[in-house]
Protein backbone atom coordinates (compact mmCIF):
# COMPACT_ATOMS: atom_id res chain seq x y z
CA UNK A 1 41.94 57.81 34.89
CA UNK A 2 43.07 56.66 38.03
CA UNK A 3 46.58 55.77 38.72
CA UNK A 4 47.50 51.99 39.91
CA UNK A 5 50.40 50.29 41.60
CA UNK A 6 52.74 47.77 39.82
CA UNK A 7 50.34 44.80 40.75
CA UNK A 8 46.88 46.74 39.26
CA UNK A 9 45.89 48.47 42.95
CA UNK A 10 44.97 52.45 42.97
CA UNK A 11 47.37 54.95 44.17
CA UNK A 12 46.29 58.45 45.09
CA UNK A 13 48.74 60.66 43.25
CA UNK A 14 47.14 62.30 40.28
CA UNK A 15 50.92 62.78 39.47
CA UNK A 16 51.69 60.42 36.11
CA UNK A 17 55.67 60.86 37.09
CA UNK A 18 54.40 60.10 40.85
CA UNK A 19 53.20 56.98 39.65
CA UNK A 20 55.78 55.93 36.94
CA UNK A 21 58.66 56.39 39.40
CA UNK A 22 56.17 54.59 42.56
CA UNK A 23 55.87 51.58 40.46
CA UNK A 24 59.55 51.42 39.79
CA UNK A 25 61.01 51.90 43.15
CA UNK A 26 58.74 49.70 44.50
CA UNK A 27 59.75 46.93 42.54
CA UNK A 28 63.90 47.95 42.99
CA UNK A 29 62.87 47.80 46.27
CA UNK A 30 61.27 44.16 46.01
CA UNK A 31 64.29 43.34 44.19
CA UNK A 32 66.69 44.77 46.73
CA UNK A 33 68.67 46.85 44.26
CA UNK A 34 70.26 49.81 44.28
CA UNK A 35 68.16 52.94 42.95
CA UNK A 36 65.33 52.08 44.75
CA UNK A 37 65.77 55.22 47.12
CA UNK A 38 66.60 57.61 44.58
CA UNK A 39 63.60 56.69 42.27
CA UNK A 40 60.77 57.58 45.61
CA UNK A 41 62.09 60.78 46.30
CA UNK A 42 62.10 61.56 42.94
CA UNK A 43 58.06 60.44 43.08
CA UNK A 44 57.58 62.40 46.28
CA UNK A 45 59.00 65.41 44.44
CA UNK A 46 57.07 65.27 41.73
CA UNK A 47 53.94 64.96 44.60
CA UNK A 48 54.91 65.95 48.00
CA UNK A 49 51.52 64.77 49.56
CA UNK A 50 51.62 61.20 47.87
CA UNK A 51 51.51 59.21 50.90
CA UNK A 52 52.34 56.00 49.49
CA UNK A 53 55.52 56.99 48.61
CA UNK A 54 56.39 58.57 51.46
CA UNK A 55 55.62 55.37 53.70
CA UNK A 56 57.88 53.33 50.93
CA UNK A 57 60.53 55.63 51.72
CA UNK A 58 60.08 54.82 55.22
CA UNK A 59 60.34 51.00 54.27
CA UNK A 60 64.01 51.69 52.50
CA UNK A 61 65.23 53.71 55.42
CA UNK A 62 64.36 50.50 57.66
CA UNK A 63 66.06 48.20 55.41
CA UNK A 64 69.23 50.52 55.68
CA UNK A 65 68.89 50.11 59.49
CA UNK A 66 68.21 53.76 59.71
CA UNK A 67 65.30 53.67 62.33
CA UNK A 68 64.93 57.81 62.85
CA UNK A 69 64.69 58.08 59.25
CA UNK A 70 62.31 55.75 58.91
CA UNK A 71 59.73 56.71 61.93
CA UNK A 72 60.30 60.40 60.64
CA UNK A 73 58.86 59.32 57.40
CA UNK A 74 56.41 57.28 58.06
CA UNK A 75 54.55 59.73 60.60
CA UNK A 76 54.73 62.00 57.40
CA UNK A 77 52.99 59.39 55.62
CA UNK A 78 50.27 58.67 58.73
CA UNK A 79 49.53 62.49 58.37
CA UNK A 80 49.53 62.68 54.74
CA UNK A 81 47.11 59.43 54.36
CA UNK A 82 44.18 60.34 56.67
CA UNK A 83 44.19 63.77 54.10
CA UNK A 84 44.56 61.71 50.68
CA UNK A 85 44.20 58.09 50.87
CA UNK A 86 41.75 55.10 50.14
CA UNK A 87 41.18 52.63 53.02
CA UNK A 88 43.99 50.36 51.49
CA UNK A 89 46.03 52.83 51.36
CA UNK A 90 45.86 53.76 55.11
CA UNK A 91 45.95 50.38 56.28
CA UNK A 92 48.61 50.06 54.67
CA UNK A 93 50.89 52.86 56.03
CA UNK A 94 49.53 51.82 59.14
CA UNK A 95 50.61 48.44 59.36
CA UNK A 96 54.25 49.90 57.77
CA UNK A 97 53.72 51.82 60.61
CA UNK A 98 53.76 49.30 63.55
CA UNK A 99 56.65 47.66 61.92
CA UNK A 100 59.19 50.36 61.38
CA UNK A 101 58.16 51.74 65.50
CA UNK A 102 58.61 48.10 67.06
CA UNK A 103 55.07 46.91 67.29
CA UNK A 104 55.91 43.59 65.48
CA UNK A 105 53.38 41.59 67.14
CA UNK A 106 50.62 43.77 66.34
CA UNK A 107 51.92 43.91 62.74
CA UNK A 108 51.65 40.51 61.90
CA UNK A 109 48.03 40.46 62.81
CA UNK A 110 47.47 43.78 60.89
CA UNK A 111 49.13 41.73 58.04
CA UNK A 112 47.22 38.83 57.80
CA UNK A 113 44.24 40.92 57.96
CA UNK A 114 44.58 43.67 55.23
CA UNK A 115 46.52 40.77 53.08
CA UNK A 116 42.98 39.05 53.66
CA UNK A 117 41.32 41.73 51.87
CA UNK A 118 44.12 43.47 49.79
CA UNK A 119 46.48 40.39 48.77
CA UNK A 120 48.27 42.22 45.91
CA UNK A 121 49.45 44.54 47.93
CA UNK A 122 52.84 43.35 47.97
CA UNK A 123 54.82 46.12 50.42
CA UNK A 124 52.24 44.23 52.67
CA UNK A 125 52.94 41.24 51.87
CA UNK A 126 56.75 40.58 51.70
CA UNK A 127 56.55 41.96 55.55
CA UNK A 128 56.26 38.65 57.24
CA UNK A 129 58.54 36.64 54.37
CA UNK A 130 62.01 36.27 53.72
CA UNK A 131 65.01 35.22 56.38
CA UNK A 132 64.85 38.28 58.61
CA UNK A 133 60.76 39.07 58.16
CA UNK A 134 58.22 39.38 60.84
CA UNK A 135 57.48 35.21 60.59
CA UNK A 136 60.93 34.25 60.91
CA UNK A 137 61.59 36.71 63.83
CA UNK A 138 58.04 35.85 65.84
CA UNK A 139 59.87 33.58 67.87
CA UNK A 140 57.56 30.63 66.26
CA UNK A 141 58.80 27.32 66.03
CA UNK A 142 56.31 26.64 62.78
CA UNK A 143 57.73 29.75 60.98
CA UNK A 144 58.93 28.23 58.21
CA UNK A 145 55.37 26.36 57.20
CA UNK A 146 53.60 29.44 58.03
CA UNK A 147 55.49 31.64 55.20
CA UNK A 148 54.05 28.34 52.93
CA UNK A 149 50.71 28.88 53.74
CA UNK A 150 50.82 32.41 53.75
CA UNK A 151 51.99 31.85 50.58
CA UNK A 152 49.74 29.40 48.90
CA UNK A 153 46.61 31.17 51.00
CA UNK A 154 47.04 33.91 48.18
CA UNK A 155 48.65 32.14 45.02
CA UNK A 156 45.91 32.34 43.45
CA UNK A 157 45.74 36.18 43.45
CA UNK A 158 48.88 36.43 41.50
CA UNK A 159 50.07 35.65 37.48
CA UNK A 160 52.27 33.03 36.57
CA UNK A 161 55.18 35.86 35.58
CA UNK A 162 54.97 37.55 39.15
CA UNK A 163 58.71 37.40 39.36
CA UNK A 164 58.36 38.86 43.12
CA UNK A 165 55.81 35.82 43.91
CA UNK A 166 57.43 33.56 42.52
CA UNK A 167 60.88 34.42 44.32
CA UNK A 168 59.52 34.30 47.78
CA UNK A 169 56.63 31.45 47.43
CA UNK A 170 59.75 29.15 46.32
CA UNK A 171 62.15 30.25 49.40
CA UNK A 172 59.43 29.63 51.54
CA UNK A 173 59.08 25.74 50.17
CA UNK A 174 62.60 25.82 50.03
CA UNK A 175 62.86 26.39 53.52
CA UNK A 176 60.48 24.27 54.96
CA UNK A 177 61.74 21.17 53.34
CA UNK A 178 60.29 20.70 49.86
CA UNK A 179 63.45 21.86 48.38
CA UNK A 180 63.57 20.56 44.62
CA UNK A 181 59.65 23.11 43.96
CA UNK A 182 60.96 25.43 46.34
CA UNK A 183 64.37 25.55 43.72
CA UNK A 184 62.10 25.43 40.71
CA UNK A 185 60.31 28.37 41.94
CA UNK A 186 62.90 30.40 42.66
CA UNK A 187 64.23 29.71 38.88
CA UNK A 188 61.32 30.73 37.38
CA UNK A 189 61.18 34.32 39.54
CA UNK A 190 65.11 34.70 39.00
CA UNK A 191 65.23 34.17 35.34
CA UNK A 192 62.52 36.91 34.71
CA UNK A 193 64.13 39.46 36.32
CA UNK A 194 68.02 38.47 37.05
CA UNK A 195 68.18 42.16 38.49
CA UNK A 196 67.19 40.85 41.58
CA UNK A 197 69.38 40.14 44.24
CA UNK A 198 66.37 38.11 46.48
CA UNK A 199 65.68 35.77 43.69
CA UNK A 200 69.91 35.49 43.83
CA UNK A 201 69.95 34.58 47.17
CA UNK A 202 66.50 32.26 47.51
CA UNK A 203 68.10 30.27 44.77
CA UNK A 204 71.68 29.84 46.27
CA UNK A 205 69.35 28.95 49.38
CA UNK A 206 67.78 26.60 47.54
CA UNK A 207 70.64 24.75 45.79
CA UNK A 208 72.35 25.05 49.05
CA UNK A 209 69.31 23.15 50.90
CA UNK A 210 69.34 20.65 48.09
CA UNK A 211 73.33 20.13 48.50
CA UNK A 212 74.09 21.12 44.85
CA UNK A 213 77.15 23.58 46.70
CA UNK A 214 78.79 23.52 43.14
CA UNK A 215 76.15 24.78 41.81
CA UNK A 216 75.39 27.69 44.47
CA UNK A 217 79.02 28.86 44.31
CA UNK A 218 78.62 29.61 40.26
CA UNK A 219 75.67 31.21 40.56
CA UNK A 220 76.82 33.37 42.73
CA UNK A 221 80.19 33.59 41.18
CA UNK A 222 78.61 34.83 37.64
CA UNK A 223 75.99 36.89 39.02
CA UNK A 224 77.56 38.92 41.70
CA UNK A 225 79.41 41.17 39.83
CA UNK A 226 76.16 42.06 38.18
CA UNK A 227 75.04 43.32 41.17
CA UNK A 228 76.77 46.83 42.98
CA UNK A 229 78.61 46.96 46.18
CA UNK A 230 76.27 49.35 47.42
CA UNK A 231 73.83 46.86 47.28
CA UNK A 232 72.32 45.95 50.75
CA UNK A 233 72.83 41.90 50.54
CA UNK A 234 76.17 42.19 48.12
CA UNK A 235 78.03 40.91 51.21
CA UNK A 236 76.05 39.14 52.79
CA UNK A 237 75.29 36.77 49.03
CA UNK A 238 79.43 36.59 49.07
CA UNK A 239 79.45 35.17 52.53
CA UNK A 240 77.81 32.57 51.12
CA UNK A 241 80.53 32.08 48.47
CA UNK A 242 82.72 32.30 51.34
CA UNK A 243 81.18 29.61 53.25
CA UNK A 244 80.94 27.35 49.80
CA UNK A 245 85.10 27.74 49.56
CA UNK A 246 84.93 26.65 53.28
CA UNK A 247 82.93 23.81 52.78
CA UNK A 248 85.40 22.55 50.35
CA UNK A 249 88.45 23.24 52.55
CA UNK A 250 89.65 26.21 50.34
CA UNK A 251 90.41 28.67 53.23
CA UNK A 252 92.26 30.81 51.36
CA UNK A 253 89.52 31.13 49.09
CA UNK A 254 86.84 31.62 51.68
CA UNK A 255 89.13 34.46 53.49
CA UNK A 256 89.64 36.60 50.11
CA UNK A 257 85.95 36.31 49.58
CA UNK A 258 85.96 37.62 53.49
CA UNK A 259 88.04 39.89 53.16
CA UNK A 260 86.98 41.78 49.81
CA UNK A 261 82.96 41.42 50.18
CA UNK A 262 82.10 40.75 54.11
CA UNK A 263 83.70 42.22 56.93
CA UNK A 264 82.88 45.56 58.60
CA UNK A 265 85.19 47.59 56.64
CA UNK A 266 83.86 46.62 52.93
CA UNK A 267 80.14 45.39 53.13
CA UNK A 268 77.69 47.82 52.89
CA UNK A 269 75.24 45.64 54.21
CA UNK A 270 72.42 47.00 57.17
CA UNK A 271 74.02 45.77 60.63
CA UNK A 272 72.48 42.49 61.25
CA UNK A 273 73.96 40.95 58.04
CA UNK A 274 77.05 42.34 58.63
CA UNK A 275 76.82 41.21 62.42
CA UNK A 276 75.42 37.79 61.31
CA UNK A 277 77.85 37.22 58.16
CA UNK A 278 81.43 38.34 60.22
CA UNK A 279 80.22 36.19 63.60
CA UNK A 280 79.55 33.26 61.74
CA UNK A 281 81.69 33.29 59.37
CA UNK A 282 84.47 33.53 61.90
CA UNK A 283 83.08 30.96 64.43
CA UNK A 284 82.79 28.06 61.40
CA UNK A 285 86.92 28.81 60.39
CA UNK A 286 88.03 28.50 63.86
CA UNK A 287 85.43 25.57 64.49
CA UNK A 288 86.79 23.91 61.58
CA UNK A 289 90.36 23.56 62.74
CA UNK A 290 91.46 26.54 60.81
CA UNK A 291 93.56 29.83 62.07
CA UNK A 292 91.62 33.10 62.07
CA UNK A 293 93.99 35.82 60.92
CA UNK A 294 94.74 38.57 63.74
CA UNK A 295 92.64 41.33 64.28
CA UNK A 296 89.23 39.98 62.20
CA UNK A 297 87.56 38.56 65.64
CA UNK A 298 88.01 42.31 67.45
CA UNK A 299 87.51 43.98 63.89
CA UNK A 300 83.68 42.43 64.06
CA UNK A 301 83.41 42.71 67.92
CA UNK A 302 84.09 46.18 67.54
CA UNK A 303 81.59 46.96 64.58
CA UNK A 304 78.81 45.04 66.55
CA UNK A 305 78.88 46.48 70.17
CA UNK A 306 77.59 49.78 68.95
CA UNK A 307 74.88 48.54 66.54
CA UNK A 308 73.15 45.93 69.13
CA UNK A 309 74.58 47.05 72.83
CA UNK A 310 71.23 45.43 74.48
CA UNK A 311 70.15 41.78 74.68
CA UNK A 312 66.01 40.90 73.24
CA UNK A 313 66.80 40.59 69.27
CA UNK A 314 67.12 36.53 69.45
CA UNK A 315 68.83 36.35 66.36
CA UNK A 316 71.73 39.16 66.94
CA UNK A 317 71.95 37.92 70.61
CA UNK A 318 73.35 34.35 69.49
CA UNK A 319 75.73 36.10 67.13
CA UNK A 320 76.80 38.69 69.52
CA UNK A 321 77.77 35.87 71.75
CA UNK A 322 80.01 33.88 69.36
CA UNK A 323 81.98 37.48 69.29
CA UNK A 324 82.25 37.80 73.02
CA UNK A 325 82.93 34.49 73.37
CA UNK A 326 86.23 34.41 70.90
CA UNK A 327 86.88 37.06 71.54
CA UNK A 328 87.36 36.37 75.72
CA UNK A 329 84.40 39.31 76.58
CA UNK A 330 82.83 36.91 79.42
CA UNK A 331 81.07 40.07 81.08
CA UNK A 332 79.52 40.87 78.30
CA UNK A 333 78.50 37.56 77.49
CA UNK A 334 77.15 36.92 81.36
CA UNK A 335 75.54 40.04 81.20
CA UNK A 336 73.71 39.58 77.50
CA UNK A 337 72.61 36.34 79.10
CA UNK A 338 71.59 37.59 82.33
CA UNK A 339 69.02 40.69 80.63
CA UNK A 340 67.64 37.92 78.18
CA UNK A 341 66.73 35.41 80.87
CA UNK A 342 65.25 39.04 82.96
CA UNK A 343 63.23 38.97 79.43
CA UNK A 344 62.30 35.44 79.91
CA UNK A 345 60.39 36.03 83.07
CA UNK A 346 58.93 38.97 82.25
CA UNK A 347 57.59 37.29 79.05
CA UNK A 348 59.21 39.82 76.33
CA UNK A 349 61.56 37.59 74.79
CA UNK A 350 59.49 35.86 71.70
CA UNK A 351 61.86 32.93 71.45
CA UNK A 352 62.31 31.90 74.98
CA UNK A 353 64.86 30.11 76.58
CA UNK A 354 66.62 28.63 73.33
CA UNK A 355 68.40 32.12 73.47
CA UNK A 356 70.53 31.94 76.63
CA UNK A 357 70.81 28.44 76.00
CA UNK A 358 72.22 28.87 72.30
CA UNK A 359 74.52 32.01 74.24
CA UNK A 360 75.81 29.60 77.23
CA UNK A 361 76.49 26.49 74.83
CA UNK A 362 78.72 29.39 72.85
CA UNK A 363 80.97 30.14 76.00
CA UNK A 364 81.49 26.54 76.85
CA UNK A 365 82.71 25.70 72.93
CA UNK A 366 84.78 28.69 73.25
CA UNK A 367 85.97 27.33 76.58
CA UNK A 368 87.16 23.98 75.23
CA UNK A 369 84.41 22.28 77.34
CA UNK A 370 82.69 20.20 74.71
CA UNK A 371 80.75 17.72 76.73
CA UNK A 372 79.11 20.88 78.63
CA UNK A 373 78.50 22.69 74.84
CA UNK A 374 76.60 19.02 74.01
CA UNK A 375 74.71 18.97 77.51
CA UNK A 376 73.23 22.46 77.64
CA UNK A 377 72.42 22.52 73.75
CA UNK A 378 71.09 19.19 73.12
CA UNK A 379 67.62 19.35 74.63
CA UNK A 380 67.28 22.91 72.97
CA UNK A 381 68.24 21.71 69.45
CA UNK A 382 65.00 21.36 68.16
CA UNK A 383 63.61 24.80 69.64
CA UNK A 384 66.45 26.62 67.50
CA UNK A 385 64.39 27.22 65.04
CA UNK A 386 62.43 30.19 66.74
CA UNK A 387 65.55 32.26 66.51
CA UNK A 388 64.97 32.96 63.17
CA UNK A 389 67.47 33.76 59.97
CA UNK A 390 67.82 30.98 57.41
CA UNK A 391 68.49 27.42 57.71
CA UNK A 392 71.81 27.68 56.29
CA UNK A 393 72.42 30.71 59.23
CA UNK A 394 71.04 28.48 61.91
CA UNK A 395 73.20 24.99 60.91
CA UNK A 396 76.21 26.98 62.54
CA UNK A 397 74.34 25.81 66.17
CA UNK A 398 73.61 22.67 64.55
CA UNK A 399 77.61 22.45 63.71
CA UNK A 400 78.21 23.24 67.28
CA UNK A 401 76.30 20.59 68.60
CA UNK A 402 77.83 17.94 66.09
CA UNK A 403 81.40 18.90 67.27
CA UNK A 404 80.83 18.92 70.66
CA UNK A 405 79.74 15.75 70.22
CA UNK A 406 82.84 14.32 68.30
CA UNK A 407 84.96 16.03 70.33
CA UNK A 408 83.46 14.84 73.43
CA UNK A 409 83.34 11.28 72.60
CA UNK A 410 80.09 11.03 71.96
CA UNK A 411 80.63 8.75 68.78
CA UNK A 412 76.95 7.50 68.51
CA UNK A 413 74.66 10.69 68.77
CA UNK A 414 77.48 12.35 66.86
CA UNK A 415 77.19 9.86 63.81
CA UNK A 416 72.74 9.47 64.25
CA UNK A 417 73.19 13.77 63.68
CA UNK A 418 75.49 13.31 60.71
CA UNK A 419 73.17 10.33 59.07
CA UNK A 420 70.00 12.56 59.21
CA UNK A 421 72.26 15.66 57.94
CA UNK A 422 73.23 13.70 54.92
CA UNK A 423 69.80 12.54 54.47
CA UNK A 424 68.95 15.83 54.42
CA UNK A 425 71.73 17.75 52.46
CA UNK A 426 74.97 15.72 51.50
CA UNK A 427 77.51 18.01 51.93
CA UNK A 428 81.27 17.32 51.68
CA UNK A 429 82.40 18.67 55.14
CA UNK A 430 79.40 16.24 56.75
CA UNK A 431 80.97 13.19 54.31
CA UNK A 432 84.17 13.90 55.72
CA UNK A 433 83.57 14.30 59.19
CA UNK A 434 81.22 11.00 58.59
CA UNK A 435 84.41 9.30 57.60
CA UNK A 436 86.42 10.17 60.56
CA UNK A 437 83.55 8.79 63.00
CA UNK A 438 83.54 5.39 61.17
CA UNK A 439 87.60 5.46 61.00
């Protein structure tokens, strides 16, 4: 009897511990909890020339930003596949394939195609969802809808109880506006498998998008402790915590939270979390009117230049600036911009010009020169999307914008911003700084 995958597809491993332990690390590594590593190798012993796992293997090694791992493994896999392996299976280790060697582009296509034929196969199919997946980081300004109808292209393929589906179909709504099914999605994924620190964070998303903050920051609160520090997004789902004690004008709150869970020397998150989480973090407490502590700014700067010393991941780049820009590195911000605007005309740089804009508007905050933040950001605003990352990540440009605005004197476009935030997402920072415009 043939062996089969979590979601009912055929595995080549005539190994039953193979496939016991295949199943189960591929759904701790769906859930992004710890184990997940431990449980494939333990497959892969029990069948050295089981592809599958192998390229899975490869996956986790990406996800722990451990790239010569990960191409080691997967051109294991590649050989192993073409030996042993259906025609699912070696599309599938080669699509894993372009993704963990670069070849994003490419990968999406392969995606949509063998998700076209194979939709189950979810390794293939969480590639282009989630905050930091192959949609969100095409440098598309539609990414958001496009994870939706990737989404509903294939519900049908999938049960009711899929907690995986269920998790990432109701981020994706979440995300793209249609936050109260997105949240009830979400729900429905989290509370059949709690163990699962995606579901965690799509639903804090979710309440977060829907402005129940309250709510977001017990979630969290209870179910964090559930989950291990070794976990990949334990930090980066207490920067959110952080960021809810923020939004309420707790500092001191929102630094413990820092300083136990998020910055360089505690998180054990991959690099772009911990990049992403420390930068922005720090830029939204000094933004705010608030003191940052001596030594966290050079503390992060110092952690980031070695894990992203080039300019072309949009994302990182706009993070990398807020460091260089607090942290008074104006080389290293002019010459960050300088390479991505060399990518620009040389047509490399998926997200365009909203990158060095996003990176000069950063200096000029920094600088003190609000009404030159507001006039180099404000035709870009709606193009910030393409950067990728969450909403909730990509409001900190949004928040730069708004207080260059109020601190500029620009009363009226600062107060239309706040109305259609509010609209939006009521949140108590944007009530209060809507009650300083109309004092």
């Amino acid at each position: 009897m043939a062996h089969l995958d979590s979601r009912g597809l055929p595995i080549s491993t005539a190994s039953n511990l193979a496939a016991e332990r295949y199943r189960e690390g591929i759904d701790l590594m769906l859930s992004t909890w710890p184990g997940a590593a431990e449980v494939l190798e333990e497959a892969i012993a029990a069948d050295p020339d089981f592809a599958l796992a192998h390229a899975a293997r490869a996956r986790q090694h990406a996800m722990r930003s451990e790239p010569a791992l990960a191409k080691a493994r997967i051109a294991t896999a590649v050989e192993l596949v073409v030996r042993r392996g259906t025609d699912r299976e070696r599309s599938h280790v080669e699509t894993l394939s372009l993704v963990i060697n670069g070849r994003s582009a490419e990968a999406l296509d392969r995606v949509s195609a063998h998700a076209d034929t194979w939709p189950r196969d979810v390794v293939i199919l969480s590639l282009p969802l989630g905050a930091f997946g192959l949609l969100a980081f095409s440098g598309r300004a539609d990414h958001d809808k496009a994870r939706v109808d990737l989404c509903e292209r294939h519900a049908s393929h999938f049960a009711a109880d899929d907690w995986w589906f269920l998790t990432y179909r109701g981020w994706s709504h979440a995300e793209n506006g249609n936050v109260a099914h997105g949240r009830d999605l979400t729900q429905r994924g989290f509370d059949l498998r709690p163990r699962n620190a995606n579901a965690a964070h799509a639903l804090s998303h979710a309440m977060y998008e829907g402005g129940a903050n309250d709510e977001a920051e017990r979630l969290i609160q209870a179910w964090l402790p559930t989950y291990d520090r070794s976990g990949i997004l334990h930090g980066h789902i207490a920067w959110h915590a952080a960021l809810a004690a923020l939004e309420h004008g707790n500092t001191e709150r929102a630094l413990a939270i820092y300083g136990e869970h998020v910055q360089p020397s505690v998180s054990t998150g991959n690099a772009i979390n911990v990049v992403s989480d420390t930068a922005s973090f720090l830029w939204r407490l000094q933004a705010y009117g608030h003191p940052v502590p001596k030594g966290l700014w050079q503390a992060a700067a110092a952690y980031a230049a070695p894990s992203f010393p080039g300019a072309g991941f949009a994302f990182v780049d706009i993070h990398m600036a807020l460091l260089a820009a607090a942290t008074g590195d104006r080389e290293g911000l002019e010459r960050r911009v300088s390479a991505l605007m060399g990518m620009i005309e040389d047509g490399t740089l998926a997200a365009g010009p909203v990158v060095p804009t996003i990176c000069r508007a950063t200096l000029a905050f920094a600088d003190g020169d609000y009404a030159g933040c507001a006039r180099i950001l404000e035709p870009a605003a709606s193009e910030v999307v393409r950067v990728g990352g969450s909403g909730a990540q990509r409001e900190l440009v949004e928040d730069m914008l708004l207080l260059a605005l109020m601190r500029s004197g620009e009363a009226a476009k600062a107060g239309a911003l706040l109305d259609r935030r509010l609209h939006r997402r009521p949140s108590p920072r944007d009530k209060a700084w809507h009650g300083l415009l109309a004092a």
